[in-house]
Protein backbone atom coordinates (compact mmCIF):
# COMPACT_ATOMS: atom_id res chain seq x y z
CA UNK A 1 -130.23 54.08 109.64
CA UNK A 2 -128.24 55.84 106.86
CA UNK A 3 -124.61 56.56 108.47
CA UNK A 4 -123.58 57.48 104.77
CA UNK A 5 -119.48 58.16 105.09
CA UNK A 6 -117.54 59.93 102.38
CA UNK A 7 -114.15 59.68 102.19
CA UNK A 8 -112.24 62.10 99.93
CA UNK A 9 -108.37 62.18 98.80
CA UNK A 10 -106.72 65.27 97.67
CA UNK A 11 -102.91 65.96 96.61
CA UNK A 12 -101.14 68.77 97.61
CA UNK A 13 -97.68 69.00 96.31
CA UNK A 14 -96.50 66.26 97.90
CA UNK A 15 -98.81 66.07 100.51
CA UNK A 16 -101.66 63.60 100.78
CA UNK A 17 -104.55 64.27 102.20
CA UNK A 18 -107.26 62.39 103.72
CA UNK A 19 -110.62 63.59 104.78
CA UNK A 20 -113.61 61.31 105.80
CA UNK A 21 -116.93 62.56 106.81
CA UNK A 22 -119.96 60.30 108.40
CA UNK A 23 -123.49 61.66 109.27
CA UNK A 24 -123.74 59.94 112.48
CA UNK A 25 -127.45 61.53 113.37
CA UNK A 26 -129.70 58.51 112.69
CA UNK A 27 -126.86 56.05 114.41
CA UNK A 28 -127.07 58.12 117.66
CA UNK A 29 -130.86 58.65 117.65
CA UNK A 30 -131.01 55.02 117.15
CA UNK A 31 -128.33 54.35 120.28
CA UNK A 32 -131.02 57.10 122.63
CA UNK A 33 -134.24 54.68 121.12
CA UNK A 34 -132.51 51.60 121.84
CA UNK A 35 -131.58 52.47 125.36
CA UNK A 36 -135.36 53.87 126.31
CA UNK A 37 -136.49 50.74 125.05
CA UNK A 38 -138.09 48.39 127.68
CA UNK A 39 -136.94 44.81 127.31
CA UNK A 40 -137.45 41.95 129.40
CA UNK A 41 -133.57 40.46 129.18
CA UNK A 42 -130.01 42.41 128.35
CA UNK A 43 -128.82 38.73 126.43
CA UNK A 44 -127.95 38.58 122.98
CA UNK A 45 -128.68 42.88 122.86
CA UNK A 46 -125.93 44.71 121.55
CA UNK A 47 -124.24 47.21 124.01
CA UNK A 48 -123.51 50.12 121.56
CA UNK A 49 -123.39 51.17 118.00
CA UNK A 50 -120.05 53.41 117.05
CA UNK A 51 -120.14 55.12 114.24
CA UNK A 52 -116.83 54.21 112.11
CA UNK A 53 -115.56 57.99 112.79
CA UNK A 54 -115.10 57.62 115.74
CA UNK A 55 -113.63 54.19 116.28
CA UNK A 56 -111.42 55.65 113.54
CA UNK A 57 -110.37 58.62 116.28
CA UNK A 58 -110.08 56.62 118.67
CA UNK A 59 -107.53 54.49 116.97
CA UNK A 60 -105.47 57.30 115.85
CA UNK A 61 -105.44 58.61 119.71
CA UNK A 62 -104.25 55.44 120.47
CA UNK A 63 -101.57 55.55 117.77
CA UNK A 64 -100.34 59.25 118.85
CA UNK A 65 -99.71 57.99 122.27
CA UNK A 66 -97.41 55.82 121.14
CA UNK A 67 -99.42 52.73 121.19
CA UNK A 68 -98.54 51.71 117.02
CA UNK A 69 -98.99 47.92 117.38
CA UNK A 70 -102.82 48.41 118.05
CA UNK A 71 -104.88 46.79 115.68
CA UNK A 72 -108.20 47.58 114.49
CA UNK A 73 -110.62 44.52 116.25
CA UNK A 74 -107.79 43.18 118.58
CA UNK A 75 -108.57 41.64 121.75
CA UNK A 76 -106.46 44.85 122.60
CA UNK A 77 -108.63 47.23 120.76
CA UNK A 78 -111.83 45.33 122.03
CA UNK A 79 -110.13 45.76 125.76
CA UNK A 80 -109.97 49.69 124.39
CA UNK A 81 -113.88 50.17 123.31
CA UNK A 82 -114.77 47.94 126.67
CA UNK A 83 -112.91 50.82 128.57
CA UNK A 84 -114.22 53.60 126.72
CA UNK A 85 -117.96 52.12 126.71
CA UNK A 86 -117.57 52.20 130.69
CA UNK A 87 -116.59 56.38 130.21
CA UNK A 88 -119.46 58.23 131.09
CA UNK A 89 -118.29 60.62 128.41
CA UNK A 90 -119.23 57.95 125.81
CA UNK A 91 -122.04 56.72 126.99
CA UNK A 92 -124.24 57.77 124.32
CA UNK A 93 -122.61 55.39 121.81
CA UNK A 94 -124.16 52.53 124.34
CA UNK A 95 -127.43 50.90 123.47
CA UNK A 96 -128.40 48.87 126.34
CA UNK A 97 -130.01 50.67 129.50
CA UNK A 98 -127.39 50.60 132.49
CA UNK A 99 -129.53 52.74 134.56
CA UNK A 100 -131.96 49.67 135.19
CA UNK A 101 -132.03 48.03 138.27
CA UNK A 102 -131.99 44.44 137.23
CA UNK A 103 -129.53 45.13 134.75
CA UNK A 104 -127.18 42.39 134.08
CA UNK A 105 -125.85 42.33 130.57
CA UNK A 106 -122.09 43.95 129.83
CA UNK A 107 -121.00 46.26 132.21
CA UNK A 108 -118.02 44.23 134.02
């Protein structure tokens, strides 16, 4: 998996600007393999793969609501990705298979 990011800073007058840019293809085809993939137990498997990007927007949501004390790998930023991990919006960023019957790893 590649995931290159680029991150590029540019000045404006006075203005500072930020702009960073990940190709996320090969860590989401990777996510769809992972979760196709037959395996016998869900222990020890990890449960997604987020591209930096996104954790990045996610934290920055957070931050906009109002929520400034969050910290990047908090218990209260882990409590964050648990929740969002659970959205079926983001389900693609998960790598284990919820849709199995006997599943029993991290979904609680």
């Amino acid at each position: 998996m590649d995931g290159w990011q680029e991150t590029r800073i540019f000045q404006d007058g006075d203005t500072i600007v930020v702009r960073t840019t990940q190709d996320v293809e090969d860590i989401l085809d990777a996510n769809k393999r992972s979760q196709n993939d037959a395996h016998k137990s869900d222990w020890g498997r990890p449960i997604a793969d987020i591209p930096n990007n996104i954790a990045y927007a996610w934290l920055v949501e957070e931050w906009k609501r109002g929520n400034v004390n969050l910290r990047y790998l908090s218990a209260e930023w882990k409590q964050l990705v648990k929740r969002r991990l659970r959205d079926p919006d983001w389900r693609w960023l998960r790598t284990d298979n919820s849709s199995n019957p006997f599943f029993t790893g991290w979904r609680k």
